[in-house]
PDB file of N, CA and C in Angstrom:
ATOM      1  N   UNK A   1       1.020  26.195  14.607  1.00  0.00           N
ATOM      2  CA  UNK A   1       1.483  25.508  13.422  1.00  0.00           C
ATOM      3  C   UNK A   1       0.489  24.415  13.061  1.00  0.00           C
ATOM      4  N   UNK A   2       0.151  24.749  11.719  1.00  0.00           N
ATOM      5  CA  UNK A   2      -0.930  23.717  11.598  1.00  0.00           C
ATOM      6  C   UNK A   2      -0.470  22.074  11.221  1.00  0.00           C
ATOM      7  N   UNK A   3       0.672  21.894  10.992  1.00  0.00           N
ATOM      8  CA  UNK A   3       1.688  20.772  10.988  1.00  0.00           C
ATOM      9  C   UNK A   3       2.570  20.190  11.710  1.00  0.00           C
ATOM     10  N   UNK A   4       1.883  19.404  12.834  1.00  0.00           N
ATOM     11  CA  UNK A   4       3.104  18.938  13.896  1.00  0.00           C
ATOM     12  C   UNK A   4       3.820  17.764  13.569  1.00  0.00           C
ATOM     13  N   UNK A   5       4.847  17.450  14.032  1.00  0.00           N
ATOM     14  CA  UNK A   5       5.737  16.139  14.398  1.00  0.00           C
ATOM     15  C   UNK A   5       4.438  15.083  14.306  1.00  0.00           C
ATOM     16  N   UNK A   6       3.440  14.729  14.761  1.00  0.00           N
ATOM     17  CA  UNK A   6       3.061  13.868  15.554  1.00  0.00           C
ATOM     18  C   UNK A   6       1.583  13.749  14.231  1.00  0.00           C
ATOM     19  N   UNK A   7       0.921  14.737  13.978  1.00  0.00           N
ATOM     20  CA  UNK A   7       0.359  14.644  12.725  1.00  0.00           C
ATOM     21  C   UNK A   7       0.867  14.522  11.444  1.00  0.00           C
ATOM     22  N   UNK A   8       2.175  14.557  11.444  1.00  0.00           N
ATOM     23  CA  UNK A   8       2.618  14.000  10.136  1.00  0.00           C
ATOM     24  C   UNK A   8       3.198  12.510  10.246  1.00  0.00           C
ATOM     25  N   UNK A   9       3.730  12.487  11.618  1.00  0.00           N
ATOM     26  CA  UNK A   9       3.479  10.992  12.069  1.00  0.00           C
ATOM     27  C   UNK A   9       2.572  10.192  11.321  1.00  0.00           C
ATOM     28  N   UNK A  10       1.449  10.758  11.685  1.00  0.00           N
ATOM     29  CA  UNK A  10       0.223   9.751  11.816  1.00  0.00           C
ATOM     30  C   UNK A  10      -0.424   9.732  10.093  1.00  0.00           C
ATOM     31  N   UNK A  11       0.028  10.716   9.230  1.00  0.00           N
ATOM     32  CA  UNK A  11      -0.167  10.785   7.815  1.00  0.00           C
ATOM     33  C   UNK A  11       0.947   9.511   6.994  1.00  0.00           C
ATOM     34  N   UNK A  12       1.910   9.300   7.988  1.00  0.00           N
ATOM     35  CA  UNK A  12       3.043   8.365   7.136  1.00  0.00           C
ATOM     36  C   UNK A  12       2.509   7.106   7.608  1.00  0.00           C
ATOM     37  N   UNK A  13       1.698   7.250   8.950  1.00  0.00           N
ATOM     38  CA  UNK A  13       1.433   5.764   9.618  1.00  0.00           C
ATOM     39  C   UNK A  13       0.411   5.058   8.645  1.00  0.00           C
ATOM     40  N   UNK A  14      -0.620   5.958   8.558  1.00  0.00           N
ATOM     41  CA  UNK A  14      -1.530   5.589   7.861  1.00  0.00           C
ATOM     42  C   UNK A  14      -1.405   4.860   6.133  1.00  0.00           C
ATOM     43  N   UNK A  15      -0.544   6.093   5.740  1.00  0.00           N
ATOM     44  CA  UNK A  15      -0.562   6.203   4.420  1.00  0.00           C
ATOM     45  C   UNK A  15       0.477   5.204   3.753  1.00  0.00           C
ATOM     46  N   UNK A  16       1.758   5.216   4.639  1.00  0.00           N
ATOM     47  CA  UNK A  16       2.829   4.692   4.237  1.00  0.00           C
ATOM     48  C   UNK A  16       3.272   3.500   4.591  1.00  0.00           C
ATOM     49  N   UNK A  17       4.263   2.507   4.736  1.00  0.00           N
ATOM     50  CA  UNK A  17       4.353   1.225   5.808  1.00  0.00           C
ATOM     51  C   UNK A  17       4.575   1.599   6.703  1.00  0.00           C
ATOM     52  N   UNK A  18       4.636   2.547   7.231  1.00  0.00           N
ATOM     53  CA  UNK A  18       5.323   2.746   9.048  1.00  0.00           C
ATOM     54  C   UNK A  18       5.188   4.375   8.773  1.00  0.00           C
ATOM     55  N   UNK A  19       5.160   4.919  10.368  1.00  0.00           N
ATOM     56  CA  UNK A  19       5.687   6.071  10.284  1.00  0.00           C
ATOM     57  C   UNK A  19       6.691   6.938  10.124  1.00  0.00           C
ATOM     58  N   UNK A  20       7.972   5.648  10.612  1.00  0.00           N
ATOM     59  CA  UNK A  20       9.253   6.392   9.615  1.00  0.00           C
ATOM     60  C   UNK A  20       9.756   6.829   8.548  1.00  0.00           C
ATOM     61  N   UNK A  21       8.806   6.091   7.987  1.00  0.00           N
ATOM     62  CA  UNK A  21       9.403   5.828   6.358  1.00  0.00           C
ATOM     63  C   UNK A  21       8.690   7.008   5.606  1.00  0.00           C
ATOM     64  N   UNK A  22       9.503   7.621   5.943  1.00  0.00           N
ATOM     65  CA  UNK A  22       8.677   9.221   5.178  1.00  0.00           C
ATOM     66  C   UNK A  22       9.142   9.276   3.810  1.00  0.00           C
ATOM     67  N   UNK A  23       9.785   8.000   3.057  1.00  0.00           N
ATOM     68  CA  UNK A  23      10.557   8.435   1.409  1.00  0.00           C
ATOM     69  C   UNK A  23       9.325   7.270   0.676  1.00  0.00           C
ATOM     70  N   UNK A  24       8.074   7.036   1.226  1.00  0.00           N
ATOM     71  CA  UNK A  24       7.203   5.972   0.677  1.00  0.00           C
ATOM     72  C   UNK A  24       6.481   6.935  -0.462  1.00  0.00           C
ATOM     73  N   UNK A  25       5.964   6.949  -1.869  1.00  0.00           N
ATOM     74  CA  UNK A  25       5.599   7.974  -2.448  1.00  0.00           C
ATOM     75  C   UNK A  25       4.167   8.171  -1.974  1.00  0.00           C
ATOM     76  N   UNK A  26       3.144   7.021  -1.672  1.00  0.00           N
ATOM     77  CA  UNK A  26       2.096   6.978  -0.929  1.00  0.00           C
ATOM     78  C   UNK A  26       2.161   8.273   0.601  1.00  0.00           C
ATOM     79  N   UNK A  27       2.777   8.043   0.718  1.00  0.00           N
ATOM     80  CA  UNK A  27       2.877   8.779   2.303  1.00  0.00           C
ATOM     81  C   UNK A  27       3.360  10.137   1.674  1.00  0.00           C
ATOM     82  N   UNK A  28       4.400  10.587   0.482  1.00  0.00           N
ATOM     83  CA  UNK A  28       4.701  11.815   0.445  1.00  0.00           C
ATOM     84  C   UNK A  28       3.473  12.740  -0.019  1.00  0.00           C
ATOM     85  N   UNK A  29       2.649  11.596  -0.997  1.00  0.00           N
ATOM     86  CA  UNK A  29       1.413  12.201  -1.767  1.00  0.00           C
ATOM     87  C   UNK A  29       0.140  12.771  -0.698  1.00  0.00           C
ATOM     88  N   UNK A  30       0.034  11.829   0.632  1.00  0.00           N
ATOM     89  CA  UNK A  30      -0.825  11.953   1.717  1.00  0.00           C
ATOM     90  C   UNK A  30      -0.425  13.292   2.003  1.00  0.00           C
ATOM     91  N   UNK A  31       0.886  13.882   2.599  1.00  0.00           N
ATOM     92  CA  UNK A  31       1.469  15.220   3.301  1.00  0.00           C
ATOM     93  C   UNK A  31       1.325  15.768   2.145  1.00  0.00           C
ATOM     94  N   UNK A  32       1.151  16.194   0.927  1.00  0.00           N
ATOM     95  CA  UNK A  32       1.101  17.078   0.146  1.00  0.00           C
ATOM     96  C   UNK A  32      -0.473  17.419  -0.401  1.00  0.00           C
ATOM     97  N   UNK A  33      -1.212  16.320  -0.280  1.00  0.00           N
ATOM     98  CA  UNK A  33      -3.119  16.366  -0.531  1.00  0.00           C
ATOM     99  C   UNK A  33      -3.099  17.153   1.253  1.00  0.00           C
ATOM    100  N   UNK A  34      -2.975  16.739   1.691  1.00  0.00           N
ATOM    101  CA  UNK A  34      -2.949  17.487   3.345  1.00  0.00           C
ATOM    102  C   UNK A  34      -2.432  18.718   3.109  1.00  0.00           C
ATOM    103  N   UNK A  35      -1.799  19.073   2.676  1.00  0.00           N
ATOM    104  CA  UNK A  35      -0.762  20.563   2.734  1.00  0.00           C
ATOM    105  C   UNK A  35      -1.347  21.154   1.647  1.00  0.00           C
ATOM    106  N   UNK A  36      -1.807  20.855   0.458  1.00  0.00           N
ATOM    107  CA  UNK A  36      -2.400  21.451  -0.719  1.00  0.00           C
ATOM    108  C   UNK A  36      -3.911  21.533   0.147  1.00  0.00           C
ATOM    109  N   UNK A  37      -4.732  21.071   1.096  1.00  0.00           N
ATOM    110  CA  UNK A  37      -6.178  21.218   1.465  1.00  0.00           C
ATOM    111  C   UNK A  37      -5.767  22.207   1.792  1.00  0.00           C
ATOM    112  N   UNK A  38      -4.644  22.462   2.960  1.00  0.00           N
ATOM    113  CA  UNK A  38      -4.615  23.751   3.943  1.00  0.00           C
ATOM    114  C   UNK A  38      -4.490  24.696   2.924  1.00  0.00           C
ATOM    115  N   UNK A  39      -3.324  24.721   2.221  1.00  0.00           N
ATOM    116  CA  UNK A  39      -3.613  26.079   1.515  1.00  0.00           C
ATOM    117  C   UNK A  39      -4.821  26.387   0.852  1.00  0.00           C
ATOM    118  N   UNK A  40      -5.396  25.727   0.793  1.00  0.00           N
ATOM    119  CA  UNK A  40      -6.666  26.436  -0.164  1.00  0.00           C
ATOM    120  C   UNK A  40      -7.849  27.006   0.667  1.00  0.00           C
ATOM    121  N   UNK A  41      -7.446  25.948   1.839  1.00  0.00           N
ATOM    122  CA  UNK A  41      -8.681  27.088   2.959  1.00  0.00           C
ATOM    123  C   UNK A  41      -7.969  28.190   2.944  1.00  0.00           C
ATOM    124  N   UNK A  42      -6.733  28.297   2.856  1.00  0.00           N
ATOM    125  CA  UNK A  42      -5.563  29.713   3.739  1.00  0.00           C
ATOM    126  C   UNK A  42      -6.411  30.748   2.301  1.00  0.00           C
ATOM    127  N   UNK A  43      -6.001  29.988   1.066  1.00  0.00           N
ATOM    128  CA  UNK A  43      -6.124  30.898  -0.052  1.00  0.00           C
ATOM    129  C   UNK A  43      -7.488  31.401  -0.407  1.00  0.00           C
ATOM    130  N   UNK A  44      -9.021  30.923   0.171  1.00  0.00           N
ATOM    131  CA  UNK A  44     -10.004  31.056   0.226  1.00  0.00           C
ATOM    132  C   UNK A  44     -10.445  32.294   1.130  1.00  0.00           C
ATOM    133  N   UNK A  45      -9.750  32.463   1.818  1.00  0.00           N
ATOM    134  CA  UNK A  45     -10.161  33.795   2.531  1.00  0.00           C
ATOM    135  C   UNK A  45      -8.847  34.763   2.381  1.00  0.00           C
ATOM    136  N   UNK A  46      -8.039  34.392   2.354  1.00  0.00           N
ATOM    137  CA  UNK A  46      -6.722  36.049   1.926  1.00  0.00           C
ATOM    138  C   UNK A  46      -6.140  35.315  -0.253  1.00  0.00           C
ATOM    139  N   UNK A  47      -7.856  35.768  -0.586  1.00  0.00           N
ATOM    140  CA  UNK A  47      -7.227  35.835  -2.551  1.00  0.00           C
ATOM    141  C   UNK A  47      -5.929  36.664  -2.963  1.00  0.00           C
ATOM    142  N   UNK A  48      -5.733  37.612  -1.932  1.00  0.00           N
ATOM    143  CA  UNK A  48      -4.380  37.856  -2.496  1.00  0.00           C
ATOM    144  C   UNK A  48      -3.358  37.899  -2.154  1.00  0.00           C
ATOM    145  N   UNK A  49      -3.248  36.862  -1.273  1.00  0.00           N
ATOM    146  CA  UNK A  49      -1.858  36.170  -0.963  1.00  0.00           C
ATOM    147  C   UNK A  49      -1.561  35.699  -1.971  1.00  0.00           C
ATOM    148  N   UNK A  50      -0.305  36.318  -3.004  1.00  0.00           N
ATOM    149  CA  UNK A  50       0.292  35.030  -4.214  1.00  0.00           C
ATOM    150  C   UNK A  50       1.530  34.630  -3.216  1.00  0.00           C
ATOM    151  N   UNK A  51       1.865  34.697  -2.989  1.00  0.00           N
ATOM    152  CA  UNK A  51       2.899  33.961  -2.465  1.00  0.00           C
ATOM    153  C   UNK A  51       2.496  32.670  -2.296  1.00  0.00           C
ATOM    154  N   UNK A  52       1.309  32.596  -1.243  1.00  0.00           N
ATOM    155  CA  UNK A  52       1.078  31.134  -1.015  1.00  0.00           C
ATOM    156  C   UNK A  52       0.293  30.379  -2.627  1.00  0.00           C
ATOM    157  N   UNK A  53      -0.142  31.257  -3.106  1.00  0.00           N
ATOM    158  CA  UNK A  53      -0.838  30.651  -4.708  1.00  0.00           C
ATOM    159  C   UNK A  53       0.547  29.992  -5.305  1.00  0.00           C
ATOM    160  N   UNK A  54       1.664  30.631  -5.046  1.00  0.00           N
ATOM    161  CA  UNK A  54       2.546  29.954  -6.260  1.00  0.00           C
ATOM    162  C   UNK A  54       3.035  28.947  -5.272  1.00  0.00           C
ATOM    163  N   UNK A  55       3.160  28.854  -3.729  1.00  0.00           N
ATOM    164  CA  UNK A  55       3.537  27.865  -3.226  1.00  0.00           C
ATOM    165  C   UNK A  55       2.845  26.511  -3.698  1.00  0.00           C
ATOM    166  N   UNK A  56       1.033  26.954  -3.517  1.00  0.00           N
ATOM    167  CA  UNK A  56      -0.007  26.291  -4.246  1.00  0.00           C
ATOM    168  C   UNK A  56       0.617  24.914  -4.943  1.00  0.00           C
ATOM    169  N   UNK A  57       0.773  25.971  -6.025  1.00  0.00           N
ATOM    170  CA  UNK A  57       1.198  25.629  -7.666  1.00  0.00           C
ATOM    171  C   UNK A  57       2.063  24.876  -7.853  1.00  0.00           C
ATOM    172  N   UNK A  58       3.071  24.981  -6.701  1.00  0.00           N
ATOM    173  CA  UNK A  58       4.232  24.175  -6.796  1.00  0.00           C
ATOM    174  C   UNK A  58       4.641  22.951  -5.832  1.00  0.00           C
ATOM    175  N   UNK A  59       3.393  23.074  -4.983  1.00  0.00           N
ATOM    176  CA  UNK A  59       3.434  22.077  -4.325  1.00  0.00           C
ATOM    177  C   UNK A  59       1.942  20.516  -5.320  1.00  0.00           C
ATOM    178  N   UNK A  60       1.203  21.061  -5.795  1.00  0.00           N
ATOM    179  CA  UNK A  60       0.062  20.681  -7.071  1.00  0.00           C
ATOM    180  C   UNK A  60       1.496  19.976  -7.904  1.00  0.00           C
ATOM    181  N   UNK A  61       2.636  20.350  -8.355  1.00  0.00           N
ATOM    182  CA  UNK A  61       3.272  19.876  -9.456  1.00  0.00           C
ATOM    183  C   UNK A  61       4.143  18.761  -9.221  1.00  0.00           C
ATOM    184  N   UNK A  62       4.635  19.476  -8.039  1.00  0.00           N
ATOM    185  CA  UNK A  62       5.476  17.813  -6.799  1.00  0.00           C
ATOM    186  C   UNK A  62       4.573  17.114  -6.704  1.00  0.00           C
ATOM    187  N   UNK A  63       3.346  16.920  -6.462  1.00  0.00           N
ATOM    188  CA  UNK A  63       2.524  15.524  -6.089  1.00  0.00           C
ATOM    189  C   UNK A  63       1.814  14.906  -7.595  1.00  0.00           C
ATOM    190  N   UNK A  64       1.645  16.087  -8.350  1.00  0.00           N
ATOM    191  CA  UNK A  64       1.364  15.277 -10.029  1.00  0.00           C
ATOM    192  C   UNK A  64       2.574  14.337 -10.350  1.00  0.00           C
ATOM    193  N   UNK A  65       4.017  15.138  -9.974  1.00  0.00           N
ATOM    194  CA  UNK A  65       5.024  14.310 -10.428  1.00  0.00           C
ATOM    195  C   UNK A  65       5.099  12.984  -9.911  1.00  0.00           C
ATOM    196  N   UNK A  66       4.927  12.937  -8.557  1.00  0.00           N
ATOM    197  CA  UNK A  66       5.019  11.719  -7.843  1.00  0.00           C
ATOM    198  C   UNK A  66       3.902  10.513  -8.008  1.00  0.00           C
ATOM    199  N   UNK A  67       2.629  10.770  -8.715  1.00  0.00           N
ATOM    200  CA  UNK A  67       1.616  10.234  -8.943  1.00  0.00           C
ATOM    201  C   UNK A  67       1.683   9.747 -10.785  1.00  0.00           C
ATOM    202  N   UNK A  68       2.506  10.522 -11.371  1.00  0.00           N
ATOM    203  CA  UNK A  68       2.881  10.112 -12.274  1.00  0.00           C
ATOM    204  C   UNK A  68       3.981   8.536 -11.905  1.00  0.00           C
ATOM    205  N   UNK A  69       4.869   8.948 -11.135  1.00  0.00           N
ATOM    206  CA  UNK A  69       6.168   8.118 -11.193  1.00  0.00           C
ATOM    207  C   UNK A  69       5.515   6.593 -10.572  1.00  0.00           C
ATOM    208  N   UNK A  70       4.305   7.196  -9.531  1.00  0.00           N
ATOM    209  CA  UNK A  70       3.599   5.928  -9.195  1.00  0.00           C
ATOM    210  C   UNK A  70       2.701   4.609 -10.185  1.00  0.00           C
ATOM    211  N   UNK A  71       2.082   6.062 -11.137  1.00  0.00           N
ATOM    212  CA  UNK A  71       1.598   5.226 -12.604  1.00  0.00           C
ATOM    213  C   UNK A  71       2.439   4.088 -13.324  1.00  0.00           C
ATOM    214  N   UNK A  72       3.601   4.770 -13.445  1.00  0.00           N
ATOM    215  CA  UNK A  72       4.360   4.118 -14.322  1.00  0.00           C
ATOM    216  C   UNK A  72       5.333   2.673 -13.638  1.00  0.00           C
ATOM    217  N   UNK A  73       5.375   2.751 -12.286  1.00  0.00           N
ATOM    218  CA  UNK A  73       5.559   1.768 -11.398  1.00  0.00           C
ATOM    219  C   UNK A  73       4.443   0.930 -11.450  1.00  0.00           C
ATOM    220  N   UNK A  74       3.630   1.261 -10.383  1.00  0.00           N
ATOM    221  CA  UNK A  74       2.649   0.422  -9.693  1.00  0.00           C
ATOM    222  C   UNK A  74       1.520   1.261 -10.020  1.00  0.00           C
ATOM    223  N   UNK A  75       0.533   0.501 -10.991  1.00  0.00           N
ATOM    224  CA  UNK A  75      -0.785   1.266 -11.079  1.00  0.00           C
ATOM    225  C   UNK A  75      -2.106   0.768 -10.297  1.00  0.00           C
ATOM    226  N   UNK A  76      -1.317  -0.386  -9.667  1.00  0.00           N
ATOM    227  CA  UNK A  76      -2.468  -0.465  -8.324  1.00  0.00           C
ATOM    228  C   UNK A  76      -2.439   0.212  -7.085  1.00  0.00           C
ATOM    229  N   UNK A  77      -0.826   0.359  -6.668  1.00  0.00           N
ATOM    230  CA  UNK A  77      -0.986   1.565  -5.680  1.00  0.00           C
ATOM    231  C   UNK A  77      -1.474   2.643  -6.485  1.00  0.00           C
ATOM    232  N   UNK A  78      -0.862   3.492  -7.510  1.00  0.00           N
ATOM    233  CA  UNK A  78      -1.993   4.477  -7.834  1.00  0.00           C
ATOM    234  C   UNK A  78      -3.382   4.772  -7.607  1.00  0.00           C
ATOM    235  N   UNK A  79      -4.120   3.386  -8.100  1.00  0.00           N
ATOM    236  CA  UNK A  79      -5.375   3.682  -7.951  1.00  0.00           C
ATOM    237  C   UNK A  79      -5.966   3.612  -6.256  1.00  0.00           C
ATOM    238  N   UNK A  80      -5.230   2.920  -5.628  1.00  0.00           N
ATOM    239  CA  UNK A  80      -5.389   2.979  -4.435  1.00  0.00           C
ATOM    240  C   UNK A  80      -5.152   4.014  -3.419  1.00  0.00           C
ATOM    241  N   UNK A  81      -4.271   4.827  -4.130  1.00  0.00           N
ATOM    242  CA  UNK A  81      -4.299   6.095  -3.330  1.00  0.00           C
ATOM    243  C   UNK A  81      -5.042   7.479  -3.667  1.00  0.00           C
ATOM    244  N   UNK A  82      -5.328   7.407  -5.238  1.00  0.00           N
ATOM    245  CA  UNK A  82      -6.295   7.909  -5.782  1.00  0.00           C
ATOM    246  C   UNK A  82      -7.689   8.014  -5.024  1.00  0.00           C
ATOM    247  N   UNK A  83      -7.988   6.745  -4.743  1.00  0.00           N
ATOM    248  CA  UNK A  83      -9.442   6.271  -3.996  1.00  0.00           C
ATOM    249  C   UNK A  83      -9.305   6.902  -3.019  1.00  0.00           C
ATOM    250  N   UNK A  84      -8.564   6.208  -1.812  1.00  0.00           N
ATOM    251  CA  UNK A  84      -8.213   7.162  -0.578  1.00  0.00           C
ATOM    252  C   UNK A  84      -8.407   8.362  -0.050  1.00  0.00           C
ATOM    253  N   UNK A  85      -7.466   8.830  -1.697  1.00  0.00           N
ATOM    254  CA  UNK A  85      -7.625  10.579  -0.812  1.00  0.00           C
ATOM    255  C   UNK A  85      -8.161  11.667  -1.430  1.00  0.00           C
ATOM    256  N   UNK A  86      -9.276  10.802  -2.278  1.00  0.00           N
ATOM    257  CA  UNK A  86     -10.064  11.681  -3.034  1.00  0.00           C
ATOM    258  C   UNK A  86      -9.548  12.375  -4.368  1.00  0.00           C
ATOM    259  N   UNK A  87      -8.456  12.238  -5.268  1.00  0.00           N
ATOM    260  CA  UNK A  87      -7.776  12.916  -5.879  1.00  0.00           C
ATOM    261  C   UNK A  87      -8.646  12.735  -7.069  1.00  0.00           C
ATOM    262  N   UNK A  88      -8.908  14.240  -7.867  1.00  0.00           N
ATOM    263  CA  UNK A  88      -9.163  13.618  -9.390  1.00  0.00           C
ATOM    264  C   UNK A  88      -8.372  13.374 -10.024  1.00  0.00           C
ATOM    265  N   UNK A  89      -8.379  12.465 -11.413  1.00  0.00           N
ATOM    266  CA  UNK A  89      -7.070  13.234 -12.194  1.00  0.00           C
ATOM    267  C   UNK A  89      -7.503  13.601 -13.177  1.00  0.00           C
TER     268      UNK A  89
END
């Protein structure tokens, strides 16, 4: 499993105030730029897996949403997590 307990730990530790606090939008956006990398290595060598393409797609639309909701809050965390984790927009 390419997602353990203990590495997603350490994605909320980093990303979020603590590692518990897995409802921080910073920390949900970290596990989903993490989970959107993997699939695209996954999707880079089996092109015709759609299944995981529309997982893709729909996991790309949960973290636009949440990066939106961050804009319209706090546009300094935005840009700060923007920086971070490499995101264009």
């Amino acid at each position: 499993m390419y997602l353990t307990k203990e590495k997603k730990a350490e994605i909320f530790a980093k990303h979020g105030e603590k590692a518990t606090n897995t409802g921080s939008s910073e920390g949900q956006i970290a596990l989903f730029t993490f989970r959107i990398n993997h699939l695209t290595e996954h999707l880079k060598r089996n092109r015709k897996d759609y299944n995981t393409e529309r997982s893709l797609v729909k996991l790309v639309g949960k973290r636009r949403n949440l990066l939106d909701y961050l804009i319209k809050t706090d546009i300094v965390r935005y840009r700060e997590i923007i920086k971070e984790l490499g995101i264009r927009k």
